[in-house]
Protein backbone atom coordinates (compact mmCIF):
# COMPACT_ATOMS: atom_id res chain seq x y z
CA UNK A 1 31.87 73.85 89.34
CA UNK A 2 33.03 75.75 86.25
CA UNK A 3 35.49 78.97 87.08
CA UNK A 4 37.17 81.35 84.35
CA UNK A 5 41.17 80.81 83.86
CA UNK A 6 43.12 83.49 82.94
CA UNK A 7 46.33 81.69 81.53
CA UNK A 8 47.70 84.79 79.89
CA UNK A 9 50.41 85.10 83.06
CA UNK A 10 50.99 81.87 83.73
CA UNK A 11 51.68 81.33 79.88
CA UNK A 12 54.60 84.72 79.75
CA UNK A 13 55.87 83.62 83.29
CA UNK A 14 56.25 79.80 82.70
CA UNK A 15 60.26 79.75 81.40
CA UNK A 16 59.83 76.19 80.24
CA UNK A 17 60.40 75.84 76.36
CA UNK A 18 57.66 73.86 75.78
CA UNK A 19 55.42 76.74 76.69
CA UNK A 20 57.03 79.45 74.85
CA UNK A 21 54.56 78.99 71.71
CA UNK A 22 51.52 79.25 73.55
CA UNK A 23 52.79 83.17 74.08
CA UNK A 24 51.71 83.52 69.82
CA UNK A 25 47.83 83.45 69.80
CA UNK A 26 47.39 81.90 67.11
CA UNK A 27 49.23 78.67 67.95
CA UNK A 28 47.52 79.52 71.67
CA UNK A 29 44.50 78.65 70.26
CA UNK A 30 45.42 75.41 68.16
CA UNK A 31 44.64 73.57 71.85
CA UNK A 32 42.44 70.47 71.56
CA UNK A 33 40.62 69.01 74.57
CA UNK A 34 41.57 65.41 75.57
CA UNK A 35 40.42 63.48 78.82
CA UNK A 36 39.01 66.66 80.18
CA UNK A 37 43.08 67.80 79.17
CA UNK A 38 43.91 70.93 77.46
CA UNK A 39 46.87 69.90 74.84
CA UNK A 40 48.57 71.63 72.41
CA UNK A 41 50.18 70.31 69.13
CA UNK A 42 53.70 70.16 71.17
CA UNK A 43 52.19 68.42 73.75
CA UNK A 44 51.83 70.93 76.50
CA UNK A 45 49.25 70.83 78.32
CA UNK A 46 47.11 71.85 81.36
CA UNK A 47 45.32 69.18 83.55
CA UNK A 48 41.75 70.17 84.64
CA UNK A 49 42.63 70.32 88.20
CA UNK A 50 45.31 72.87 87.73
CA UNK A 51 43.00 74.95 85.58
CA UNK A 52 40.02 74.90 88.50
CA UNK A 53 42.93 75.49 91.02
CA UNK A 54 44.49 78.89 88.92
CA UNK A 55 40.82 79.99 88.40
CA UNK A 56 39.64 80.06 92.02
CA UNK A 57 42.83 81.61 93.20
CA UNK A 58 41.86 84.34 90.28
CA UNK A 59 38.56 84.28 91.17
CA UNK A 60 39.51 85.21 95.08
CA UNK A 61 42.04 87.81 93.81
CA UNK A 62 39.70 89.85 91.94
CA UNK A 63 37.02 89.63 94.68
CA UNK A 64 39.93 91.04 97.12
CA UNK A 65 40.75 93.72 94.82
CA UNK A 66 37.57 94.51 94.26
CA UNK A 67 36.53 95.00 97.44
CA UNK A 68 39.81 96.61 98.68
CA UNK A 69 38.80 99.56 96.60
């Protein structure tokens, strides 16, 4: 199953420092992919899971709105 993950929210939102440079695009999109693991350069990261978890719950919300309208 492949979803799309909007991690533009959860990015501003997240008040932990090590997330703060993923706000600048440019270091946003320094990521590297290892073991199916999105890491940056400072070692955050996202774990598959969570991204397929974020993107359904997306994917539901914009089916919702969409159909509320």
């Amino acid at each position: 199953e492949s979803v799309l993950t909007d991690l533009e929210q959860t990015v501003k939102s997240d008040q932990r420092k090590i997330f703060y440079p993923l706000r600048e695009i440019d270091y946003f999109k320094s990521f590297r992919i290892k073991l199916n693991t999105i890491i940056w350069p400072n070692e955050a990261d996202f774990a598959p899971e969570f991204l397929l978890k974020l993107g359904r719950q997306q994917k539901t919300e914009n089916y919702l709105i969409q159909n509320l309208e």
